[in-house]
PDB file of N, CA and C in Angstrom:
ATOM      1  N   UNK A   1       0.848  -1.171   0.000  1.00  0.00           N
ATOM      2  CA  UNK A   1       0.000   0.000   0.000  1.00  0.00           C
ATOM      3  C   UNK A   1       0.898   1.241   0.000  1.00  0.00           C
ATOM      4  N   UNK A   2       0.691   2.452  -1.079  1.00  0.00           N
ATOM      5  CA  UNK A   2       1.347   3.295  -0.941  1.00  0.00           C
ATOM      6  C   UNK A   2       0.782   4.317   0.261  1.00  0.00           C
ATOM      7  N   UNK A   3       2.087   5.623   0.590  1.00  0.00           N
ATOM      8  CA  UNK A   3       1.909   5.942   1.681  1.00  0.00           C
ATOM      9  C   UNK A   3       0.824   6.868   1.896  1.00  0.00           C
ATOM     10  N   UNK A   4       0.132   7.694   0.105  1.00  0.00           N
ATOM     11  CA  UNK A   4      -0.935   8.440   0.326  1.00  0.00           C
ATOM     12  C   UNK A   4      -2.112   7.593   0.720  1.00  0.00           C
ATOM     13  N   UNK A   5      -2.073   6.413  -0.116  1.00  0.00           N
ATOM     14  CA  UNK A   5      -3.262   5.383   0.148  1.00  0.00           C
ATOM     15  C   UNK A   5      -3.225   5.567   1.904  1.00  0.00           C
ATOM     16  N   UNK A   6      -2.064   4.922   2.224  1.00  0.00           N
ATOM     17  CA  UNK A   6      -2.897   4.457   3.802  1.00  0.00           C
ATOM     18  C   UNK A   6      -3.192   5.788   4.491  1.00  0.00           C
ATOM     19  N   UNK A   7      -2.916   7.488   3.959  1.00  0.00           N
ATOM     20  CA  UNK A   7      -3.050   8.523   4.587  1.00  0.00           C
ATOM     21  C   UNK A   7      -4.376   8.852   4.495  1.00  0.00           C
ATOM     22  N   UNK A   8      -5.112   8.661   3.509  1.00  0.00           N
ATOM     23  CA  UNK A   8      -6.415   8.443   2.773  1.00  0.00           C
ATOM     24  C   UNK A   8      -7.367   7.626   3.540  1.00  0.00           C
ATOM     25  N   UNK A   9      -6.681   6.502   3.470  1.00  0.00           N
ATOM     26  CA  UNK A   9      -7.428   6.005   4.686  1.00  0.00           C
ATOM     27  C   UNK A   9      -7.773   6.030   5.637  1.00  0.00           C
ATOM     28  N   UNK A  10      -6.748   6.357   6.920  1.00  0.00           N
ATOM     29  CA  UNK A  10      -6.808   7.026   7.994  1.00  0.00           C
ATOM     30  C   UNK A  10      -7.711   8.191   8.282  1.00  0.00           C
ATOM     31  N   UNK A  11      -7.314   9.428   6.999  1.00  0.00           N
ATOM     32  CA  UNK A  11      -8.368   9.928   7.452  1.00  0.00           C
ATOM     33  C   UNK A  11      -9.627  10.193   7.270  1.00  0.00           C
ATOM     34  N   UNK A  12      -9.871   9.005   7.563  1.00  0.00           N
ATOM     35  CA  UNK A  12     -11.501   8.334   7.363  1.00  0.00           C
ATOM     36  C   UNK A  12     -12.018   8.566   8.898  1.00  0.00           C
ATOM     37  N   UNK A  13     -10.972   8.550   9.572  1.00  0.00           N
ATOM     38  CA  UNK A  13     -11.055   8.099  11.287  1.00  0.00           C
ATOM     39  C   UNK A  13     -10.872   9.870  11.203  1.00  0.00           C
ATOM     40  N   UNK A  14     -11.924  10.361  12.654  1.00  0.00           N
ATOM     41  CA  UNK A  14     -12.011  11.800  12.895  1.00  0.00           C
ATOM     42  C   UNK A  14     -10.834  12.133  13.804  1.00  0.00           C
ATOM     43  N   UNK A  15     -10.569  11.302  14.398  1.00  0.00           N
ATOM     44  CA  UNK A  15      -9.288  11.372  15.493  1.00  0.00           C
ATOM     45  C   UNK A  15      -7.584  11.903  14.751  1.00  0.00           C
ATOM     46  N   UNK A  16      -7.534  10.274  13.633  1.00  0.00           N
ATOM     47  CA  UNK A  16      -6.845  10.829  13.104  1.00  0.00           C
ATOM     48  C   UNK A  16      -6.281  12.155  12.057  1.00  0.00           C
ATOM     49  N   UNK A  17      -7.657  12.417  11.596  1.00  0.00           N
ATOM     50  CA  UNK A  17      -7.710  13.377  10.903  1.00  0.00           C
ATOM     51  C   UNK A  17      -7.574  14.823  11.444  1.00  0.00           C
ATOM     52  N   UNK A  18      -8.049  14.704  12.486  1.00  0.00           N
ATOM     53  CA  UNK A  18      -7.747  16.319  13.494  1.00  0.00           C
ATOM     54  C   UNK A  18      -6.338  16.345  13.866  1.00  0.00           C
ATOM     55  N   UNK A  19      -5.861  15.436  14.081  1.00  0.00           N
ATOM     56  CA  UNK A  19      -4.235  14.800  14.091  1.00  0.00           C
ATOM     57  C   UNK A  19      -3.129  15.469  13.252  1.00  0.00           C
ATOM     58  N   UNK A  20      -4.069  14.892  12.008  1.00  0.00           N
ATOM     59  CA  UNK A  20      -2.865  14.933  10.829  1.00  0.00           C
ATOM     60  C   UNK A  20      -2.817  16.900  10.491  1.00  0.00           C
ATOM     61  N   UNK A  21      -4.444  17.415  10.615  1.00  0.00           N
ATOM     62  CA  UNK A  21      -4.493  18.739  10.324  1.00  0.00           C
ATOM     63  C   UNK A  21      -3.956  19.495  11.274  1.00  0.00           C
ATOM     64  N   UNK A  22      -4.043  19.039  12.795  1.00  0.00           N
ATOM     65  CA  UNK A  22      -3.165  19.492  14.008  1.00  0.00           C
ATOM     66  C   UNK A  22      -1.538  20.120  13.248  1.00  0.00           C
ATOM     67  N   UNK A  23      -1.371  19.245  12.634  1.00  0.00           N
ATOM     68  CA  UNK A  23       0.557  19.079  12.622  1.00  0.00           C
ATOM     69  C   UNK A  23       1.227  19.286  11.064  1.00  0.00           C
ATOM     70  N   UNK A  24      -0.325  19.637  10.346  1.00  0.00           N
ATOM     71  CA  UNK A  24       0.466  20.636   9.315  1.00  0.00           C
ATOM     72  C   UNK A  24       1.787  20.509   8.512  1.00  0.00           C
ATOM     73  N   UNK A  25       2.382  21.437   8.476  1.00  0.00           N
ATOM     74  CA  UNK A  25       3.734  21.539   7.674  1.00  0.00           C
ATOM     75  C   UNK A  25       4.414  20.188   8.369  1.00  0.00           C
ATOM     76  N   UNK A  26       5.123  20.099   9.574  1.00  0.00           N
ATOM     77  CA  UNK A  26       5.663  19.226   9.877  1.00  0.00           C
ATOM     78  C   UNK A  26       5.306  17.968   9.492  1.00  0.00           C
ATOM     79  N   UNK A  27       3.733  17.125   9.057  1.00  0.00           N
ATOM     80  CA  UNK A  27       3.561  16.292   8.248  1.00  0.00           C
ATOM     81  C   UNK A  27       4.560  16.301   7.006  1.00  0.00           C
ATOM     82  N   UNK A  28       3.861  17.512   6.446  1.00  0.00           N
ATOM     83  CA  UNK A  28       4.024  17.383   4.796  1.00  0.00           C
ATOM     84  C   UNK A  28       5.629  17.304   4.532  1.00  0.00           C
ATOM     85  N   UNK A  29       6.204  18.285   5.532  1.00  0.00           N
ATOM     86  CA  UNK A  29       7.650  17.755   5.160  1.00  0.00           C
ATOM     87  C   UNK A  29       8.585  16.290   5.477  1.00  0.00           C
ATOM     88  N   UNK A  30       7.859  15.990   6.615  1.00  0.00           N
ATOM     89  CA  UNK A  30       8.195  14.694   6.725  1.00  0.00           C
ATOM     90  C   UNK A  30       7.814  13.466   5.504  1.00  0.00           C
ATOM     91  N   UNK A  31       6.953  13.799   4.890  1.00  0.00           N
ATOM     92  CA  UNK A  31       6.312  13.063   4.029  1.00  0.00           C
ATOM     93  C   UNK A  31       6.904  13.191   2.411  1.00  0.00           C
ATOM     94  N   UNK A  32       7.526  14.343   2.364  1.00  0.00           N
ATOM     95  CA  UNK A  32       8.046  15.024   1.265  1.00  0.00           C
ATOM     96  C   UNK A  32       9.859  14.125   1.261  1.00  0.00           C
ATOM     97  N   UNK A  33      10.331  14.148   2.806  1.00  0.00           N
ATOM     98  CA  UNK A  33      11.771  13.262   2.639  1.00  0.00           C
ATOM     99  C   UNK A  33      11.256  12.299   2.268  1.00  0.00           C
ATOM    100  N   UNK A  34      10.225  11.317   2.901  1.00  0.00           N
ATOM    101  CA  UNK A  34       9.826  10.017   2.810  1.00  0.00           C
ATOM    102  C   UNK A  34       9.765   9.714   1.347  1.00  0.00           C
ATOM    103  N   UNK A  35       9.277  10.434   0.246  1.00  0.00           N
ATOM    104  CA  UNK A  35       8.418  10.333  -0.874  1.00  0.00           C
ATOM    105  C   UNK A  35      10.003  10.425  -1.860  1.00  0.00           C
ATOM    106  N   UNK A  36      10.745  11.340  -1.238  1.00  0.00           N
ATOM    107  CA  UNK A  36      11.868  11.897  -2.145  1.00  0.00           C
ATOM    108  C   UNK A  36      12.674  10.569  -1.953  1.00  0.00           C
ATOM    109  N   UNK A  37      13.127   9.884  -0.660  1.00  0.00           N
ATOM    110  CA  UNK A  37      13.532   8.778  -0.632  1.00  0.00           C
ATOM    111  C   UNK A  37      13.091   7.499  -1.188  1.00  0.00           C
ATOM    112  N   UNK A  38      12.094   7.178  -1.220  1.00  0.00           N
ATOM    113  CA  UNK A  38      11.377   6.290  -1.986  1.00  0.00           C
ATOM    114  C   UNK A  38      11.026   6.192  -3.091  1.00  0.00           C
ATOM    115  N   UNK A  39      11.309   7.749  -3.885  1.00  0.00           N
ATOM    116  CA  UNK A  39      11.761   7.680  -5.617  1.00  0.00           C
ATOM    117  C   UNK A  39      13.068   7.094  -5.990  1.00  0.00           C
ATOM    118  N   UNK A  40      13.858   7.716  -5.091  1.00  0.00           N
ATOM    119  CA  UNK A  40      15.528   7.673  -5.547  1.00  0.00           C
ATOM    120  C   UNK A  40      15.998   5.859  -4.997  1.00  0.00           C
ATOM    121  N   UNK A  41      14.689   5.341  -4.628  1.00  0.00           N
ATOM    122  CA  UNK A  41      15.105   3.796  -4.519  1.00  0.00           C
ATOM    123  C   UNK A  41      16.216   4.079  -3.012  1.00  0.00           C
ATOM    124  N   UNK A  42      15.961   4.444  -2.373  1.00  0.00           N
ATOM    125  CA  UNK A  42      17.140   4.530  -1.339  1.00  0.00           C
ATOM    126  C   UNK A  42      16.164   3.647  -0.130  1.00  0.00           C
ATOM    127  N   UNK A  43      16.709   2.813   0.770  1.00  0.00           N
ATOM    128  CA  UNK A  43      16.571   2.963   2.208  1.00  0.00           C
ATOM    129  C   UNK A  43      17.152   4.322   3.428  1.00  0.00           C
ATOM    130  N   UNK A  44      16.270   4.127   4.353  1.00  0.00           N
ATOM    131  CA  UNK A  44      16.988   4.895   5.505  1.00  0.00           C
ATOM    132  C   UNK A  44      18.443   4.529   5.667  1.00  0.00           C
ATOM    133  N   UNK A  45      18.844   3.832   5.715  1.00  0.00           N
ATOM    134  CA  UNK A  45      20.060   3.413   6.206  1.00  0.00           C
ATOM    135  C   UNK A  45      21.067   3.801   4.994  1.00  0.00           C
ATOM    136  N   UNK A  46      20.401   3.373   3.192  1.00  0.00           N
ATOM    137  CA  UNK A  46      21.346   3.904   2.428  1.00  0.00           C
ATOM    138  C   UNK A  46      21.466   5.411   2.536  1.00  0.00           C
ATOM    139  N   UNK A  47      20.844   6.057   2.411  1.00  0.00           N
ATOM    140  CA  UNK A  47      20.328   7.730   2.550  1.00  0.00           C
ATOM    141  C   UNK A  47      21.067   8.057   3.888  1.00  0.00           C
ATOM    142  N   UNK A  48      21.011   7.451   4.897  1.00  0.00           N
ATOM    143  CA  UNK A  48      21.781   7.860   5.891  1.00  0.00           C
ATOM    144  C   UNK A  48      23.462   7.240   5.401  1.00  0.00           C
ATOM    145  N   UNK A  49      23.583   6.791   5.100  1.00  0.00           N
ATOM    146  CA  UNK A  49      25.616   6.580   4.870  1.00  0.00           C
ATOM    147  C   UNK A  49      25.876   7.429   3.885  1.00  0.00           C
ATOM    148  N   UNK A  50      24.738   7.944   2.579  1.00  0.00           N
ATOM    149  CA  UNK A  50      25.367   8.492   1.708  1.00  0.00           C
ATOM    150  C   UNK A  50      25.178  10.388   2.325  1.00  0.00           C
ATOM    151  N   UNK A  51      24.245  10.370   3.335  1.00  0.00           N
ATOM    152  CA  UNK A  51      24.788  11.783   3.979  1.00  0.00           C
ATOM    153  C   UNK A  51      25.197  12.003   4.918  1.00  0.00           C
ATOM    154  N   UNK A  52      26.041  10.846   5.339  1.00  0.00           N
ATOM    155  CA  UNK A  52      26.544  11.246   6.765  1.00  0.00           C
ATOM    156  C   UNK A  52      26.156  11.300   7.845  1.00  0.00           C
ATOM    157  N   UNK A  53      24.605  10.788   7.960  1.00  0.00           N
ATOM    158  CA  UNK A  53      23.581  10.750   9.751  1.00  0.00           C
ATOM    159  C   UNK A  53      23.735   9.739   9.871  1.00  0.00           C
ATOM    160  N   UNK A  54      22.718   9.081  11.117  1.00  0.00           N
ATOM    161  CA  UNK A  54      22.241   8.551  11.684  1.00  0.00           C
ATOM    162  C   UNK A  54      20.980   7.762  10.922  1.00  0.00           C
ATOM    163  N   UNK A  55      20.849   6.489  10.849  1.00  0.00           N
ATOM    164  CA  UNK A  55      19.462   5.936  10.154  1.00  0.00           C
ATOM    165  C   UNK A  55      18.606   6.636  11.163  1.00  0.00           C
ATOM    166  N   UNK A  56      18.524   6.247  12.511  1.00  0.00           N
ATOM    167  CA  UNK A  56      17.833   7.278  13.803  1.00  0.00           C
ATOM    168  C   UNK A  56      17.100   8.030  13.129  1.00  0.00           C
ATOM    169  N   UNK A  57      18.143   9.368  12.696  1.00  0.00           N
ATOM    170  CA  UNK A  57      18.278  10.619  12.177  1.00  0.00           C
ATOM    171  C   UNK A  57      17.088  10.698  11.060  1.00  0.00           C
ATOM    172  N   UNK A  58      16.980   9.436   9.908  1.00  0.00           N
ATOM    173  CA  UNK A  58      16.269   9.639   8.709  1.00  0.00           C
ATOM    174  C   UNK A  58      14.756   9.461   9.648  1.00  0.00           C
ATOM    175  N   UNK A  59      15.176   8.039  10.097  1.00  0.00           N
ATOM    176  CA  UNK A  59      13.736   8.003  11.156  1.00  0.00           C
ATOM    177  C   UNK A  59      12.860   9.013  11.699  1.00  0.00           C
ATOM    178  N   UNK A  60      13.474   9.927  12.466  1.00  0.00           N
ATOM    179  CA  UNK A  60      13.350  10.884  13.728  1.00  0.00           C
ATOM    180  C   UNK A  60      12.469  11.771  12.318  1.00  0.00           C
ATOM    181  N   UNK A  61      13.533  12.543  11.286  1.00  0.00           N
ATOM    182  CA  UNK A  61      12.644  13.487  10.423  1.00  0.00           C
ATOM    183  C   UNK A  61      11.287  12.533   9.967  1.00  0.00           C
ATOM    184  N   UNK A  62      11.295  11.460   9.399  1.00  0.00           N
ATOM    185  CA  UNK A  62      10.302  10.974   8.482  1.00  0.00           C
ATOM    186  C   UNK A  62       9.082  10.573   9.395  1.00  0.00           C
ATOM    187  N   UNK A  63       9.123  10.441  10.798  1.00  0.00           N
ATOM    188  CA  UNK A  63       7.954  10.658  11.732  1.00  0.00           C
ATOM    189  C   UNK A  63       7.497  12.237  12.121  1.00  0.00           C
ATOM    190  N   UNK A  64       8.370  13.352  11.645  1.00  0.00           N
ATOM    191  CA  UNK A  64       7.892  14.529  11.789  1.00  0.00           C
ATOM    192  C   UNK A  64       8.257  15.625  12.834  1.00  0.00           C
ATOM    193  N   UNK A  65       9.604  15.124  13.543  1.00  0.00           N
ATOM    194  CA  UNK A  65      10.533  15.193  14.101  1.00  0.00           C
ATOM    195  C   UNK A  65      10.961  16.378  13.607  1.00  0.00           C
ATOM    196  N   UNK A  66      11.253  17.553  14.393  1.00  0.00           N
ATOM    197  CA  UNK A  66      12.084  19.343  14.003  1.00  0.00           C
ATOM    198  C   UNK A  66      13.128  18.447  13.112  1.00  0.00           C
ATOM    199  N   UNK A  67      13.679  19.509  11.989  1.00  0.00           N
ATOM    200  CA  UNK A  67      14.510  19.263  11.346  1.00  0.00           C
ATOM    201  C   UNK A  67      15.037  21.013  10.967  1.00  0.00           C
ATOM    202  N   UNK A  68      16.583  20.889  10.627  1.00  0.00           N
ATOM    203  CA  UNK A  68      17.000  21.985  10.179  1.00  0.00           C
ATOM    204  C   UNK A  68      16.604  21.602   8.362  1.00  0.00           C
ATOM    205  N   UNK A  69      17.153  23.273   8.381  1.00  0.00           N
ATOM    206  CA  UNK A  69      16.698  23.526   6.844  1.00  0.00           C
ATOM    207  C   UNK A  69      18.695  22.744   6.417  1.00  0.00           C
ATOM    208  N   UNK A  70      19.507  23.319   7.053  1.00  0.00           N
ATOM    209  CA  UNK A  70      20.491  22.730   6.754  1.00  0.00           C
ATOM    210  C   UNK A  70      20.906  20.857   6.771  1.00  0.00           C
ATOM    211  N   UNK A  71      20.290  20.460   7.574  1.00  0.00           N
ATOM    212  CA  UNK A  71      19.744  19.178   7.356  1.00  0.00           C
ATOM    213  C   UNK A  71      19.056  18.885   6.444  1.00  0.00           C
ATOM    214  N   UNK A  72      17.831  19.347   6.252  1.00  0.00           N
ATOM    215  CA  UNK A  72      17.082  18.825   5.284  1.00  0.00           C
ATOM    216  C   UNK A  72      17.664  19.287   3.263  1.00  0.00           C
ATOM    217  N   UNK A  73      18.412  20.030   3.282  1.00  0.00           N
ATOM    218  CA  UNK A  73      19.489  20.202   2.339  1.00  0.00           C
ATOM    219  C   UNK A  73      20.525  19.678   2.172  1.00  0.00           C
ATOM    220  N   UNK A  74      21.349  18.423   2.886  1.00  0.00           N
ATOM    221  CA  UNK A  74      22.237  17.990   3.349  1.00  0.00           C
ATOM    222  C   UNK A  74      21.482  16.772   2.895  1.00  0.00           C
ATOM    223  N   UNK A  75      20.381  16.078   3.102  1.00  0.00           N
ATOM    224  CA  UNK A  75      19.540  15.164   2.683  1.00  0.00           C
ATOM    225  C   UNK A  75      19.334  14.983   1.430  1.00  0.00           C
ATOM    226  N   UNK A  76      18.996  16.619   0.658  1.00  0.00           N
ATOM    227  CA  UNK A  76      18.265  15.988  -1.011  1.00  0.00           C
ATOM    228  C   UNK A  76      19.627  16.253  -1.594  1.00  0.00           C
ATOM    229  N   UNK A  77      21.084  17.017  -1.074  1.00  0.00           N
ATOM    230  CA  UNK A  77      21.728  16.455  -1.648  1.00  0.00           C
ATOM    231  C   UNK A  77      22.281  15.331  -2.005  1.00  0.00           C
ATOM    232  N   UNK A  78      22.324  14.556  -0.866  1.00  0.00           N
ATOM    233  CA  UNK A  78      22.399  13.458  -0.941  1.00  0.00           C
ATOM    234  C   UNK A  78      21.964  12.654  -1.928  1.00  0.00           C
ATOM    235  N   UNK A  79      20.689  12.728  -1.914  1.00  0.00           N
ATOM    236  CA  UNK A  79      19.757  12.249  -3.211  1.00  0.00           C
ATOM    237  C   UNK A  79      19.788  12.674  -4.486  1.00  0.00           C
ATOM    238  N   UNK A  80      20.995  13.465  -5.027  1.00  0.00           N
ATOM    239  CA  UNK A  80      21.096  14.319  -6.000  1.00  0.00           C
ATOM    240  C   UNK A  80      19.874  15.045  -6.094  1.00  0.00           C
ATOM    241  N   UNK A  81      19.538  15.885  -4.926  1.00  0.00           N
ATOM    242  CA  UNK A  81      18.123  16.806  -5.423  1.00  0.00           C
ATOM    243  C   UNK A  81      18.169  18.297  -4.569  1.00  0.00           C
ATOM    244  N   UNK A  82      17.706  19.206  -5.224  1.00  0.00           N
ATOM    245  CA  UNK A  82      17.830  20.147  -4.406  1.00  0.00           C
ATOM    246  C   UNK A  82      16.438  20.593  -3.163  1.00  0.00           C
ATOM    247  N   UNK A  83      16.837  21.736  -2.148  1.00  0.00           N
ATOM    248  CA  UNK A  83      15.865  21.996  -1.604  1.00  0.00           C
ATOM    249  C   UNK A  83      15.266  23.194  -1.558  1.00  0.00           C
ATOM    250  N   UNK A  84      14.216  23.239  -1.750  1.00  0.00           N
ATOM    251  CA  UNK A  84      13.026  24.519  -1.431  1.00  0.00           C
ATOM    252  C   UNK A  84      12.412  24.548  -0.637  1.00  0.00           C
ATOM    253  N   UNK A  85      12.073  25.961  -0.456  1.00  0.00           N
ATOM    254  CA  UNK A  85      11.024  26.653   0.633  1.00  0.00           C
ATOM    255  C   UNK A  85      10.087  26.757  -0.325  1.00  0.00           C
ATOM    256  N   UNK A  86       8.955  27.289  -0.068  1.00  0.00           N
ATOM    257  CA  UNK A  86       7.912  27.819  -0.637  1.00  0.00           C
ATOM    258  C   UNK A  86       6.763  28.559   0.202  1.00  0.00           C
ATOM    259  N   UNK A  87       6.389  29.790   0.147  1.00  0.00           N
ATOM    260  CA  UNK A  87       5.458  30.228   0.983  1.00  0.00           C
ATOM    261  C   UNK A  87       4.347  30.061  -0.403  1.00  0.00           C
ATOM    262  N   UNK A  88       3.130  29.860   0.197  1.00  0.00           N
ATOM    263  CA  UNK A  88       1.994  29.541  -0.468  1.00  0.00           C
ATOM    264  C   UNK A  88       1.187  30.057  -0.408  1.00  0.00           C
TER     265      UNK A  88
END
């Protein structure tokens, strides 16, 4: 099951759904490493040796965990990708 599917699902449930809207950006960016990692065919653990963290580390962001912007740039390089902000 992909990861929008089971997000889709979930918020079917009102609990989770006040949840997921609770926590906002910090979702979406967590979800955005997750998604970027799972194109580039990487595991946590590869993604973590090829930038230098902690698998922990990939963990900790991809549950939604504070992250620096310098971290999280340090990451899509890794992945040969760059990073953006975007105000919306």
């Amino acid at each position: 099951m992909k990861i929008d599917d089971l997000i889709d699902q979930q918020l079917q449930n009102p609990e989770f759904a006040q949840a997921y809207q609770a926590a906002g950006e910090q979702v979406e960016s967590a979800l955005a490493l997750f998604k970027a990692r799972e194109a580039v065919g990487l595991t946590q653990v590869e993604l973590a040796q090829k930038a230098g963290v902690s698998q922990s580390t990939i963990a900790r962001i991809e549950r939604g965990d504070n992250v620096t912007f310098k971290k999280l740039a340090t990451l899509a390089h890794a992945m040969d990708k760059s990073f953006q902000i975007e105000f919306v």
